[in-house]
Protein backbone atom coordinates (compact mmCIF):
# COMPACT_ATOMS: atom_id res chain seq x y z
CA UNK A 1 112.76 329.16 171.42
CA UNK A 2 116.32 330.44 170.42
CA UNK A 3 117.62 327.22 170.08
CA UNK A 4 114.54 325.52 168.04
CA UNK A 5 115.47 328.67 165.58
CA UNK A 6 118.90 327.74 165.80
CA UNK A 7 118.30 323.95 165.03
CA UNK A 8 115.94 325.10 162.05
CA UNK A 9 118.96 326.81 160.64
CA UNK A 10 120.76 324.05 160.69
CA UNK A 11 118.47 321.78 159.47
CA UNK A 12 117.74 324.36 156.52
CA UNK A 13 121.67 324.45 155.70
CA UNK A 14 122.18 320.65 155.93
CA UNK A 15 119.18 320.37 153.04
CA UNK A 16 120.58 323.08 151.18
CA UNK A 17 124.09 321.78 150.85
CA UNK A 18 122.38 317.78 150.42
CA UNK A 19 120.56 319.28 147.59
CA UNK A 20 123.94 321.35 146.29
CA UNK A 21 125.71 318.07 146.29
CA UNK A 22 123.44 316.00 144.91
CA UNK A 23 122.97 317.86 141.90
CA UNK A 24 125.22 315.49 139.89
CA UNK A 25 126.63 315.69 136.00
CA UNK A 26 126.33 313.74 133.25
CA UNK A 27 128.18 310.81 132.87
CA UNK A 28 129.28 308.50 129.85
CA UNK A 29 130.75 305.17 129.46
CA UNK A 30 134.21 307.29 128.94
CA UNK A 31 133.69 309.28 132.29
CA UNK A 32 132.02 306.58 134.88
CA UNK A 33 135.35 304.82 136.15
CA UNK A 34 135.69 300.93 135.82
CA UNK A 35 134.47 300.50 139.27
CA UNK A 36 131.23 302.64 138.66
CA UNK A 37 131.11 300.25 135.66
CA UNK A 38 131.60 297.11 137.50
CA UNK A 39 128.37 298.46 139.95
CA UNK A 40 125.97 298.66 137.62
CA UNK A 41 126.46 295.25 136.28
CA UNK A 42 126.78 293.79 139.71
CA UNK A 43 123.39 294.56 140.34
CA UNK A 44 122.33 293.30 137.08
CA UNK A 45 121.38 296.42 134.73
CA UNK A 46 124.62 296.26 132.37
CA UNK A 47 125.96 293.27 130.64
CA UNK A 48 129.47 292.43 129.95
CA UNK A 49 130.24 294.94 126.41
CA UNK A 50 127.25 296.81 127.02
CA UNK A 51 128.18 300.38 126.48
CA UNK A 52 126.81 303.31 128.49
CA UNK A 53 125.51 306.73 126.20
CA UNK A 54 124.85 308.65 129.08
CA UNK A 55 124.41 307.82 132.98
CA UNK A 56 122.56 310.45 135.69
CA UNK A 57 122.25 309.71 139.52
CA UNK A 58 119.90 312.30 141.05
CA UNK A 59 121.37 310.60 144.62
CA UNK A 60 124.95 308.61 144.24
CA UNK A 61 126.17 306.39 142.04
CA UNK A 62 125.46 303.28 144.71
CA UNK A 63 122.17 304.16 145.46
CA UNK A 64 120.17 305.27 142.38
CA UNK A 65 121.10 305.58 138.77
CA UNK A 66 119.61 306.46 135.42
CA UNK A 67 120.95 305.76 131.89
CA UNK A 68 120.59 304.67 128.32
CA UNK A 69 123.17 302.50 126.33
CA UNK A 70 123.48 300.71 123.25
CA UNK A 71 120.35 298.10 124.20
CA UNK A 72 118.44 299.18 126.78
CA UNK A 73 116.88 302.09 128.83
CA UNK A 74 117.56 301.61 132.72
CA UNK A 75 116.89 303.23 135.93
CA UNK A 76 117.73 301.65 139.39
CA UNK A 77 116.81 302.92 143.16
CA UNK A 78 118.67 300.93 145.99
CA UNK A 79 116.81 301.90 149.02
CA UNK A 80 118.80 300.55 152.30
CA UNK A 81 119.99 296.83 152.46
CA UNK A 82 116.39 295.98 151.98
CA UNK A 83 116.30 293.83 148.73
CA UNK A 84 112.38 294.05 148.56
CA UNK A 85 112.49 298.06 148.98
CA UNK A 86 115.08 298.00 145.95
CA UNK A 87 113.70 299.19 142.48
CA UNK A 88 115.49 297.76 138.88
CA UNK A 89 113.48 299.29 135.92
CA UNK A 90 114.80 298.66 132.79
CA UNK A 91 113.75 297.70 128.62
CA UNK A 92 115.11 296.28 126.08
CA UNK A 93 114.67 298.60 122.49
CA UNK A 94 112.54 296.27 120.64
CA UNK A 95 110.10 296.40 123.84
CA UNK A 96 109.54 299.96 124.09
CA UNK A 97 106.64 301.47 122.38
CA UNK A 98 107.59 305.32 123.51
CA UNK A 99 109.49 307.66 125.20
CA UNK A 100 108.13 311.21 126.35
CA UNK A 101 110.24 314.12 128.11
CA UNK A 102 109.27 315.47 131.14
CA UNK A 103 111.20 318.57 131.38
CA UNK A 104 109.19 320.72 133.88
CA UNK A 105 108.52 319.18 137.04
CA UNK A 106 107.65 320.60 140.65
CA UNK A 107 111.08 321.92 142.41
CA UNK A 108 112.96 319.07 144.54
CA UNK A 109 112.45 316.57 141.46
CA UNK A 110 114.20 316.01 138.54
CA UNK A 111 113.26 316.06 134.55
CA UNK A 112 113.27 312.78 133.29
CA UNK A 113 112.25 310.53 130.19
CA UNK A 114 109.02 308.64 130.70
CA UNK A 115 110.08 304.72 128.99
CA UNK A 116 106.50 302.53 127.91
CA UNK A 117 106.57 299.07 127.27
CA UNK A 118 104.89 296.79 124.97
CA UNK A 119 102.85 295.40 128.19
CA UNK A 120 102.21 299.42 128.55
CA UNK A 121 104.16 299.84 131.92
CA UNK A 122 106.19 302.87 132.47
CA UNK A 123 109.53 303.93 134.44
CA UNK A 124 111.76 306.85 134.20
CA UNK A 125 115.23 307.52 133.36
CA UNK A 126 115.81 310.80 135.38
CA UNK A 127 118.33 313.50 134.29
CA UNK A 128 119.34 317.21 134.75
CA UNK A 129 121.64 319.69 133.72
CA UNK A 130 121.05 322.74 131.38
CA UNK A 131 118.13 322.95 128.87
CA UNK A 132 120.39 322.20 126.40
CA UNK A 133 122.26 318.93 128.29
CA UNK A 134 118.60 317.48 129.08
CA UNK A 135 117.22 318.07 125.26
CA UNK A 136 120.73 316.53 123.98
CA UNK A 137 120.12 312.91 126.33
CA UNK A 138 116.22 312.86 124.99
CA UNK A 139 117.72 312.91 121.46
CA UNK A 140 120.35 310.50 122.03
CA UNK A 141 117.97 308.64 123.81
CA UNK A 142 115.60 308.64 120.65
CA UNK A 143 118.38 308.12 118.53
CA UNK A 144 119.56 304.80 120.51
CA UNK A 145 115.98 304.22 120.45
CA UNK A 146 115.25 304.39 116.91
CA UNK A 147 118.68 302.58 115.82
CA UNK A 148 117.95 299.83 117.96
CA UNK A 149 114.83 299.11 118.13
CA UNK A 150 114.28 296.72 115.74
CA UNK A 151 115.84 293.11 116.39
CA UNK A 152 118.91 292.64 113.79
CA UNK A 153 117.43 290.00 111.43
């Protein structure tokens, strides 16, 4: 009995500290290094000149990854070295018809941006941070949004 206690202890730390350290920042094109950079294109959700407004991974970097930049909304979730359990979610401006906040969500899940298409499929673009951090990447996500939006003519 003692030591089924003791391993629930343990087990209770190990998710606390997980859940400590995976609370990550903000990032922007400025802050994710050229490696990060080099990443997210390799699995084909930045182009070459694309540039990154802000970047969240509710895991790591390498394994899941949400972020808007100067022509698309993205998120990505690389589950193992299963290619068919990986997800790559992303739009194009012109295509999306809407973008909703989800700022209160049940504990051990993140606030994030709710993206719908044209077609009228959705993804989300996760992020965290203060009240203040989240409401400031749903603006510049509307602003990105509303400046590019419409196909240069």
């Amino acid at each position: 009995m003692v030591q089924a206690v003791n391993h629930m202890k343990n087990f209770c730390f190990a998710l606390m500290a997980l859940l400590l350290l995976s609370c990550n920042h903000l990032e922007t094109q400025a802050t994710l290094s050229p490696g990060e950079l080099a990443f997210i294109r390799s699995v084909g959700m930045l182009d070459q000149g694309e540039t990154v407004h802000r970047f969240y991974s509710n895991f790591e970097l390498r394994k899941a990854g949400s972020f808007f930049t100067d022509k698309r909304m993205a998120h990505y979730w690389l589950d193992g070295d299963d290619p068919r359990q990986h997800q790559r979610e992303s739009a194009f401006y012109p295509d999306i018809t809407a973008i909703d906040p989800v700022f209160k969500v049940p504990d051990f899940d993140c606030p994030y941006l709710q993206v719908r298409r044209k077609d009228q499929t959705t993804f989300r673009v996760y992020m965290d941070g203060s009240r203040e951090e989240m409401q400031r990447f749903y603006q510049e996500a509307l602003r990105a949004w509303n400046q590019h939006r419409h196909p240069t003519r």
